[in-house]
N, C-alpha and C. Protein backbone atom coordinates (compact mmCIF):
# COMPACT_ATOMS: atom_id res chain seq x y z
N UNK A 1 -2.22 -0.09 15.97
CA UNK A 1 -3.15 0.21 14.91
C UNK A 1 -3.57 1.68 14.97
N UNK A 2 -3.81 2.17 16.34
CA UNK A 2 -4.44 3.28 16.00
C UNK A 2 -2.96 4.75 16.03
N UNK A 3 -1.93 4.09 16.13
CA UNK A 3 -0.55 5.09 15.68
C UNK A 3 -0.80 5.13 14.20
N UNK A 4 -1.03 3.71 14.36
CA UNK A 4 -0.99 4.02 12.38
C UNK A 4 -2.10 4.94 11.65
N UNK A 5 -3.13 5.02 12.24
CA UNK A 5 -4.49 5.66 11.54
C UNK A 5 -3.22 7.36 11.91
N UNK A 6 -3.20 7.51 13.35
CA UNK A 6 -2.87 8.76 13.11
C UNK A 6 -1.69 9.50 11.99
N UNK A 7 -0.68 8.52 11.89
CA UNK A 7 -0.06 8.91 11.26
C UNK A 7 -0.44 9.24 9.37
N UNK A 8 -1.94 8.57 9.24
CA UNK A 8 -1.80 8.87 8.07
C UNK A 8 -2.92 9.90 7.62
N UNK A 9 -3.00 10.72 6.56
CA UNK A 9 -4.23 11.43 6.09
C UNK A 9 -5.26 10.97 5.86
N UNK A 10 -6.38 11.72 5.81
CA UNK A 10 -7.64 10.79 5.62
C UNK A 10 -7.72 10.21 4.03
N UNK A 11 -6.99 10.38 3.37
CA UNK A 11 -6.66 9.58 1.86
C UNK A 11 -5.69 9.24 1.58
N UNK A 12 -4.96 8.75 3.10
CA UNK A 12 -4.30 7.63 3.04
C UNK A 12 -2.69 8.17 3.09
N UNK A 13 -1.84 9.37 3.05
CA UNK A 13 -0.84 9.75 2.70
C UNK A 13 -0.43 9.91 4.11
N UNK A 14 1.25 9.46 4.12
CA UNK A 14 1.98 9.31 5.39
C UNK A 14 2.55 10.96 5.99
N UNK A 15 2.01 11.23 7.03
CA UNK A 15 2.53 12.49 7.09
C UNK A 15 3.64 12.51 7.34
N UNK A 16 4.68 13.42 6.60
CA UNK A 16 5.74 13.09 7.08
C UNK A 16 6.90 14.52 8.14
N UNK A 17 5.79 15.17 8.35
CA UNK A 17 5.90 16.62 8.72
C UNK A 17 7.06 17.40 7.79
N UNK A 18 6.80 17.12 6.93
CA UNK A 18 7.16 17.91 6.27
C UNK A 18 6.72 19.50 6.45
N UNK A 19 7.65 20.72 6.33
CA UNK A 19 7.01 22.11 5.51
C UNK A 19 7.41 22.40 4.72
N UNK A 20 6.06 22.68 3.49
CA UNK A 20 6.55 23.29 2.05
C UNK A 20 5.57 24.22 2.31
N UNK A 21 5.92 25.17 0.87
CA UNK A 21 5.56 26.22 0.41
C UNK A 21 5.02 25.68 -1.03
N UNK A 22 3.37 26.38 -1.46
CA UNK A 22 2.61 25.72 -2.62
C UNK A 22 3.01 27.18 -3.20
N UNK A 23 3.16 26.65 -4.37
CA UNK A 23 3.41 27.67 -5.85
C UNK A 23 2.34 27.09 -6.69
N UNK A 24 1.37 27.54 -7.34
CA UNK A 24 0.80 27.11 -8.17
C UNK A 24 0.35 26.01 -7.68
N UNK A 25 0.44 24.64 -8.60
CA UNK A 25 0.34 23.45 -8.47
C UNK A 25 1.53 22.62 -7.64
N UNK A 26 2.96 23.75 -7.78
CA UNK A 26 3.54 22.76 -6.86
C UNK A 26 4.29 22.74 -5.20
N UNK A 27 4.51 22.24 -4.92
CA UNK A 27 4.95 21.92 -3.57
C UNK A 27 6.37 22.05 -3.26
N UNK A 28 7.02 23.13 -2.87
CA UNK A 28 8.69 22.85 -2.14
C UNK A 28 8.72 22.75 -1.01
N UNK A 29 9.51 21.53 -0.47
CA UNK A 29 9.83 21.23 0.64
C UNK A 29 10.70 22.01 1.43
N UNK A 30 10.70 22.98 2.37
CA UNK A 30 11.71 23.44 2.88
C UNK A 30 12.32 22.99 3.82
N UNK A 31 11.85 21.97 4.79
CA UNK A 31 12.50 21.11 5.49
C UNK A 31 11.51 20.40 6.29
N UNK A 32 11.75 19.43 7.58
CA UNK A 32 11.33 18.74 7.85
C UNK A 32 11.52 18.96 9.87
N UNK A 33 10.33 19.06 10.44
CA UNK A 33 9.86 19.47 11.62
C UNK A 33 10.28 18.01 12.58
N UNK A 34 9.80 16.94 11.94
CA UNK A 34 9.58 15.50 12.40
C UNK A 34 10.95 14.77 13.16
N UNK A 35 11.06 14.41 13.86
CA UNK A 35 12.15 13.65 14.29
C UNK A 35 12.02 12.01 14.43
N UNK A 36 10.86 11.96 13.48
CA UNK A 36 10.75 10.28 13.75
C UNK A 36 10.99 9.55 12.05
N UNK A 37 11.84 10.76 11.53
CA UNK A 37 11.50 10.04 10.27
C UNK A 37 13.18 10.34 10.26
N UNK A 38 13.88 9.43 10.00
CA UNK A 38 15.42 9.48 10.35
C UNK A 38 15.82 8.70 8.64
N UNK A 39 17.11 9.57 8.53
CA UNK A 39 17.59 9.24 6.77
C UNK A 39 18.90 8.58 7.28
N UNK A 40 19.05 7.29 6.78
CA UNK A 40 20.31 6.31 7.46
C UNK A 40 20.31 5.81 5.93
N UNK A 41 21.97 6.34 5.23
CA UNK A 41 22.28 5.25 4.30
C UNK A 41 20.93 5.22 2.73
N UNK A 42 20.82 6.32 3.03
CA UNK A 42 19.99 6.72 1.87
C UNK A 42 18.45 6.43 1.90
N UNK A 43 18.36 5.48 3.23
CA UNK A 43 16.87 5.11 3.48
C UNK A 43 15.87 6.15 4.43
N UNK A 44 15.24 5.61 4.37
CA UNK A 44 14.21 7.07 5.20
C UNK A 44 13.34 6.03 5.95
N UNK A 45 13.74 6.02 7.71
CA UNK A 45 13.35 5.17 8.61
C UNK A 45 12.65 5.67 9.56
N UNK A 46 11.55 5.26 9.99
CA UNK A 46 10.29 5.32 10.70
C UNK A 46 11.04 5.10 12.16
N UNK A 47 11.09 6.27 13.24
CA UNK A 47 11.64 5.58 14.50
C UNK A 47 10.57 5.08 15.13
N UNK A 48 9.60 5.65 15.02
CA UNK A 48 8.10 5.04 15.52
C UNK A 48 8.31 3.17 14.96
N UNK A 49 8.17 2.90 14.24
CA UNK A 49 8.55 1.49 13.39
C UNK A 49 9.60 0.77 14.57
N UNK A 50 10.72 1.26 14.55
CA UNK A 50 12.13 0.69 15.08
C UNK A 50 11.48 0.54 16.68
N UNK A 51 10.87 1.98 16.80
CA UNK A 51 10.83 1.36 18.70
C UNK A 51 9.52 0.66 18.80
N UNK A 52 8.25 0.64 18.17
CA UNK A 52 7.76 -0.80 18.25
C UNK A 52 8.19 -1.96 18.51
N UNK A 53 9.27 -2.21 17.84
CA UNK A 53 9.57 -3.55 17.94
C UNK A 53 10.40 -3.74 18.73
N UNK A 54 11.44 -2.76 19.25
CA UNK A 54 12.19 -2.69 20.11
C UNK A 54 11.51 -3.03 21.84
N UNK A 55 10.37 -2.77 21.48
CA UNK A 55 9.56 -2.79 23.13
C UNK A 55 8.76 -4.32 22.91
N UNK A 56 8.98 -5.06 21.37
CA UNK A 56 8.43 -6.39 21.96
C UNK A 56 9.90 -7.32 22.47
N UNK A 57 10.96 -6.88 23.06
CA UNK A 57 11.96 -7.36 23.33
C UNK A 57 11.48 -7.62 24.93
N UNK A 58 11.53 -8.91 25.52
CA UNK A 58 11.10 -9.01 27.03
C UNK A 58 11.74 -8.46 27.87
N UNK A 59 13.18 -8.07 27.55
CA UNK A 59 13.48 -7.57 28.80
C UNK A 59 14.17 -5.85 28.67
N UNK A 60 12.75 -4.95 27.92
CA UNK A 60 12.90 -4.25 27.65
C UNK A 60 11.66 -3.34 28.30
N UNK A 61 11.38 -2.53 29.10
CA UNK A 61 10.63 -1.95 29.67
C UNK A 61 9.93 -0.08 28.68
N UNK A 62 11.12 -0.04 28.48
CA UNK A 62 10.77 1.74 27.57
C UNK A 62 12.03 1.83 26.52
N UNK A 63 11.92 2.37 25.75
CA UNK A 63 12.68 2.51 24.28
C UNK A 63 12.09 4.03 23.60
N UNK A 64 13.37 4.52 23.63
CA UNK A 64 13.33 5.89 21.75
C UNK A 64 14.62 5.65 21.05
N UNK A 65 13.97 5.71 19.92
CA UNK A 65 14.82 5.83 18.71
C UNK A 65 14.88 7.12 18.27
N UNK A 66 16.37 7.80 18.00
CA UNK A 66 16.31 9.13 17.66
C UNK A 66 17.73 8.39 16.30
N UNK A 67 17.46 9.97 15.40
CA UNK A 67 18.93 9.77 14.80
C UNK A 67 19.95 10.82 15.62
N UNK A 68 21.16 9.83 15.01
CA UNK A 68 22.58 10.74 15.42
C UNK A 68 23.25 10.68 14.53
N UNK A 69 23.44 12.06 14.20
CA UNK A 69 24.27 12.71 12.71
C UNK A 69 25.78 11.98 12.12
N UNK A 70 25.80 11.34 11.72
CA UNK A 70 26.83 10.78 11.22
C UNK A 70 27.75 11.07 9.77
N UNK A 71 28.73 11.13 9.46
CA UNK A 71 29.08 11.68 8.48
C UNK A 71 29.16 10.68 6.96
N UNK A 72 29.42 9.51 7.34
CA UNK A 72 29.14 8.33 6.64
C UNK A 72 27.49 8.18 6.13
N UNK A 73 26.68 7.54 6.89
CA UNK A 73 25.14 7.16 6.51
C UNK A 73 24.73 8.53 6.98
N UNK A 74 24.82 9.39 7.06
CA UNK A 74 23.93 10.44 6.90
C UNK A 74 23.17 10.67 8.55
N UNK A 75 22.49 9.94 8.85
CA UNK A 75 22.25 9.30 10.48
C UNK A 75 22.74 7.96 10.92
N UNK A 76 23.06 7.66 12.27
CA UNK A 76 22.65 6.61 12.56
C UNK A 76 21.38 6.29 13.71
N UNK A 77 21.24 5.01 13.26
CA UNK A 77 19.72 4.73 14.35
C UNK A 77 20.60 4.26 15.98
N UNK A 78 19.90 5.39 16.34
CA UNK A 78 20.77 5.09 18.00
C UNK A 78 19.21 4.50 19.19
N UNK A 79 19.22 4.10 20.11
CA UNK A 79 18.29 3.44 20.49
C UNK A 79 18.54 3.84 22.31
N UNK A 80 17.89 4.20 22.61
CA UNK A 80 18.07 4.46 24.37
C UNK A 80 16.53 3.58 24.93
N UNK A 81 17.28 2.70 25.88
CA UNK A 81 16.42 1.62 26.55
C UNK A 81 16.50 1.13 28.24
N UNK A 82 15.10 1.71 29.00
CA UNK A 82 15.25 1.38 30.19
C UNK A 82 14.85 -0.28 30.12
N UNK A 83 15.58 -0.92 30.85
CA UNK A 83 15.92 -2.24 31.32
C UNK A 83 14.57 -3.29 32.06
N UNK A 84 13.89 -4.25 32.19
CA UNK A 84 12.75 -4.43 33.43
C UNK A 84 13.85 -4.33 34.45
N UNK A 85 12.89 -4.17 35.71
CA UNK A 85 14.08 -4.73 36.75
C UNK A 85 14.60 -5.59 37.01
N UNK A 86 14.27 -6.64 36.37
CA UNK A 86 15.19 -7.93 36.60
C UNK A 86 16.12 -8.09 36.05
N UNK A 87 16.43 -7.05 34.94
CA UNK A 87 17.95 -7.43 33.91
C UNK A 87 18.70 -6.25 34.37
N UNK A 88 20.00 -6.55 34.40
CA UNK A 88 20.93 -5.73 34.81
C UNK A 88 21.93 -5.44 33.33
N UNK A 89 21.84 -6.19 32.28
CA UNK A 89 22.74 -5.67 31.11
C UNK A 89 21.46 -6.22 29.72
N UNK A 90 21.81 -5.37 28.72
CA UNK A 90 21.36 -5.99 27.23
C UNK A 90 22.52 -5.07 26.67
N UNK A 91 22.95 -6.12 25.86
CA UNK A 91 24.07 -5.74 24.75
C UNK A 91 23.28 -5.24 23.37
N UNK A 92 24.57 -4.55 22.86
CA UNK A 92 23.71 -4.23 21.40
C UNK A 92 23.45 -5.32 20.46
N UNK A 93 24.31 -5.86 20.50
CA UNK A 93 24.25 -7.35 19.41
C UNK A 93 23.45 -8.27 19.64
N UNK A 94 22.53 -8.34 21.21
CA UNK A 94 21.73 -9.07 21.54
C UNK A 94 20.42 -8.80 20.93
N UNK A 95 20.09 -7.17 21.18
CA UNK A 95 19.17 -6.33 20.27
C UNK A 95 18.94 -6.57 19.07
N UNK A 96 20.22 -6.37 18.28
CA UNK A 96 20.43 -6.49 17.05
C UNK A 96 19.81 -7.72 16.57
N UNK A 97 20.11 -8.82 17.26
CA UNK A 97 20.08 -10.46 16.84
C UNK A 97 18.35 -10.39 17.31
N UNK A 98 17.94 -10.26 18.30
CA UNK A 98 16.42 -10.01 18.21
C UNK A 98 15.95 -9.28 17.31
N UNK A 99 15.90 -8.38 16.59
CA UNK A 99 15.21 -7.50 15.68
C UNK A 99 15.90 -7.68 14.43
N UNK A 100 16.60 -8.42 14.15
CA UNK A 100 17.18 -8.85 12.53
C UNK A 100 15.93 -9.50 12.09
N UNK A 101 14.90 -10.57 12.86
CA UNK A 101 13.46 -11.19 11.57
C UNK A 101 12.78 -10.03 11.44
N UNK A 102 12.81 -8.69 12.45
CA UNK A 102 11.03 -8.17 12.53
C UNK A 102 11.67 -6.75 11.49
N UNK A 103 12.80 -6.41 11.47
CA UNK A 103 13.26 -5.18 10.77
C UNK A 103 14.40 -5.69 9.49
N UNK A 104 14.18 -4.82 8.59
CA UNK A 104 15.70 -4.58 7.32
C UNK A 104 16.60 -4.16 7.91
N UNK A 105 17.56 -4.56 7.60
CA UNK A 105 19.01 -4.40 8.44
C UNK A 105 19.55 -2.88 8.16
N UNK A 106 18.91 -2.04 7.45
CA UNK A 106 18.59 -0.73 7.49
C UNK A 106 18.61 -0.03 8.52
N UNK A 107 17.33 -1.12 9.41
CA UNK A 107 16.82 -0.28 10.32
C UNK A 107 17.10 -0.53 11.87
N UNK A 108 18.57 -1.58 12.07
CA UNK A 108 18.73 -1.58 12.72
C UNK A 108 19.39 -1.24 13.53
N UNK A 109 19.08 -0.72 15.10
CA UNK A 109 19.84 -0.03 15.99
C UNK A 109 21.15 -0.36 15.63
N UNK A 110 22.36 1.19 15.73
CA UNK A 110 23.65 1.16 15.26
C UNK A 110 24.34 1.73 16.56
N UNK A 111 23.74 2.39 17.40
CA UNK A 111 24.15 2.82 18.78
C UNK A 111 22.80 2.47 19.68
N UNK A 112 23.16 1.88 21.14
CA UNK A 112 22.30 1.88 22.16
C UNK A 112 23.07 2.17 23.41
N UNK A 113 22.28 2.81 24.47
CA UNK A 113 22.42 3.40 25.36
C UNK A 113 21.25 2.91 26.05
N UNK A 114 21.45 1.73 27.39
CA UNK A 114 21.18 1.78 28.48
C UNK A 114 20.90 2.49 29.88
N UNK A 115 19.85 3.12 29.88
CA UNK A 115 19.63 4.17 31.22
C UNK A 115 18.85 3.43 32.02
N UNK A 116 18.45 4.16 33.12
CA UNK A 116 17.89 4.13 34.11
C UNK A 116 16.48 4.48 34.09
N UNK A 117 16.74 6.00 33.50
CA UNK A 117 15.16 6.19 33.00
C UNK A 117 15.29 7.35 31.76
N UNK A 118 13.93 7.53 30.71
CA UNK A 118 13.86 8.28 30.07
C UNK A 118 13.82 9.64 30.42
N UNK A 119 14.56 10.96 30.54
CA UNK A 119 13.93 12.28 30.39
C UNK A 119 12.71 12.00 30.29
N UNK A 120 11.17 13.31 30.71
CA UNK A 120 10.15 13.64 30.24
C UNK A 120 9.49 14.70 30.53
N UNK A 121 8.79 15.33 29.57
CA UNK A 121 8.46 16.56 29.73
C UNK A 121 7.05 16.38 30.93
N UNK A 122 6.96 17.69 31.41
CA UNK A 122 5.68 17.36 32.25
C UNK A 122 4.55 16.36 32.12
N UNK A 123 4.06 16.73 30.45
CA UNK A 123 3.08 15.72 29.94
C UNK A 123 3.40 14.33 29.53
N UNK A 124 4.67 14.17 30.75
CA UNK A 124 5.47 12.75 30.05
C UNK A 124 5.47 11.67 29.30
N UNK A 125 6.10 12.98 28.07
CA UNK A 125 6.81 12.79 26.98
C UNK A 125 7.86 12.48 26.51
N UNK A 126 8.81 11.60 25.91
CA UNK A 126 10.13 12.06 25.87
C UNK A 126 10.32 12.86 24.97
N UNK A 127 11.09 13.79 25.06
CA UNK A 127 11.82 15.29 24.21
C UNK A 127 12.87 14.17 23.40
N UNK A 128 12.43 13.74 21.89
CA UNK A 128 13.81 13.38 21.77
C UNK A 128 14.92 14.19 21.24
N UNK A 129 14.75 15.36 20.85
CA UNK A 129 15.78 16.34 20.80
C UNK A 129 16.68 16.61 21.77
N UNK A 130 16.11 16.21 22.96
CA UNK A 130 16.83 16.13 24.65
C UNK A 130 17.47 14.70 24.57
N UNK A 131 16.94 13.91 23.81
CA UNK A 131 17.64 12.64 24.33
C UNK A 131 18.80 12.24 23.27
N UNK A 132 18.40 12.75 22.11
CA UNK A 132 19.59 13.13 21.35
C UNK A 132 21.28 14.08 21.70
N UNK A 133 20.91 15.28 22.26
CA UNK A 133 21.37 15.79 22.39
C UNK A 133 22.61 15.47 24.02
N UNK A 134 21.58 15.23 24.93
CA UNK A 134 22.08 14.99 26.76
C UNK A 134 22.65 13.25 26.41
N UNK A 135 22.20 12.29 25.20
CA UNK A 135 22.49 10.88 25.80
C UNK A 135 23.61 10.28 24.52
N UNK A 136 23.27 10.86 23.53
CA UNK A 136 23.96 10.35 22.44
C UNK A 136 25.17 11.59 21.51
N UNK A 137 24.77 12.99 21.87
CA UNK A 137 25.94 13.52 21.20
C UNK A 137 27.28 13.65 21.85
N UNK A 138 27.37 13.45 23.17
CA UNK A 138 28.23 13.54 24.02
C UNK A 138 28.88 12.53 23.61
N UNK A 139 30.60 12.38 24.19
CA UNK A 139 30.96 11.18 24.18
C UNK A 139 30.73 10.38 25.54
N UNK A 140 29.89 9.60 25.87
CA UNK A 140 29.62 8.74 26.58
C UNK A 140 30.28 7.54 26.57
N UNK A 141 30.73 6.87 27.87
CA UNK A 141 31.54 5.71 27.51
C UNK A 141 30.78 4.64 27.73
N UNK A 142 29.49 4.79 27.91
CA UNK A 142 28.26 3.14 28.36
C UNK A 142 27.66 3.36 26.95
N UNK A 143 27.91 4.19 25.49
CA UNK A 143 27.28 3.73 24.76
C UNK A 143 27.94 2.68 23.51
N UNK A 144 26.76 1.97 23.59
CA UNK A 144 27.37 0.77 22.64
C UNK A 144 27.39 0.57 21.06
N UNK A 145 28.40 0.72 19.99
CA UNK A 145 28.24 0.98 19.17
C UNK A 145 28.54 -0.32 18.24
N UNK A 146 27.89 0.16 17.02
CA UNK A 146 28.36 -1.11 15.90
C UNK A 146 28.51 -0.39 14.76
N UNK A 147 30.08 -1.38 14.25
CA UNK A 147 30.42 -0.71 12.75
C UNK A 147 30.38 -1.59 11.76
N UNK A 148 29.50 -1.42 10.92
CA UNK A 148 29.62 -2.42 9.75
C UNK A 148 30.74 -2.56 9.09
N UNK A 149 30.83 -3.88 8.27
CA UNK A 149 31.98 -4.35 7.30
C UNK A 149 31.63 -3.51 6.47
N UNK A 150 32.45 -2.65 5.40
CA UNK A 150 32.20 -1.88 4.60
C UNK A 150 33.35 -1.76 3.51
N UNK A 151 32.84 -2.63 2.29
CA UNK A 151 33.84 -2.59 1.46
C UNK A 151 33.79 -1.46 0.40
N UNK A 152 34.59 -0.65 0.10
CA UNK A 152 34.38 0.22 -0.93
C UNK A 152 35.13 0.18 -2.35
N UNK A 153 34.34 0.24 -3.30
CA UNK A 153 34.54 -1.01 -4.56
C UNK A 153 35.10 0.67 -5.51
């Protein structure tokens, strides 16, 4: 509840870190600072949203959702998740099949990556520009991917 107060203005508008430039009355967007607001497939997805729910998974201890640039959907939602200690594997499709009631199939993890632990900055944080970059642009062979059926009409 109280992510949500922050995220919004005091009259109610979602920040979306955006920066524009005001002309007059209007507003150009010149781009976008935010890394939690990820564009998959024409939608515009909240990673804050995705890893909520991702952490009510029990045998899920820590979770970020970052995007990874894809040339198809524009991003995909990739998901990096430390384990409790009692589980030694979670598959993606297991994920997937848990978070298909609580999310739109939009928004669901399309790459995950199993670690050990998150990166964090001193004020431990995760950098997800770091976790983008060190866990998911590489080709890694522990990450687990899914490709949709995709018919093109």
């Amino acid at each position: 509840m109280e992510a949500t107060k922050k995220s919004l203005t005091p009259d109610g508008f979602f920040k979306t870190g955006d920066v524009a430039e005001r002309h007059g009355k209007h507003f150009f967007i010149k781009g976008r600072k935010s890394v939690d607001i990820l564009k998959s497939g024409g939608y515009k997805i909240s990673a804050l949203d995705v890893e909520r729910q991702i952490l009510e998974h029990p045998n899920i201890a820590e979770a970020i959702v970052v995007g990874v640039d894809d040339d198809e959907f524009g991003q995909r939602i990739a998901a990096a998740v430390v384990l409790n200690e009692t589980v030694a594997y979670l598959s993606l499709s297991e994920l997937r099949s848990f978070l298909r009631d609580k999310l739109s199939s939009y928004k669901l993890p399309t790459l995950l990556r199993v670690v050990r632990e998150l990166p964090k900055t001193t004020t431990l944080k995760v950098p997800k520009l770091l976790i983008k970059r060190d866990l998911f642009d590489a080709e890694h062979a522990d990450i687990q991917k899914w490709s949709p059926s995709i018919v093109k009409l």
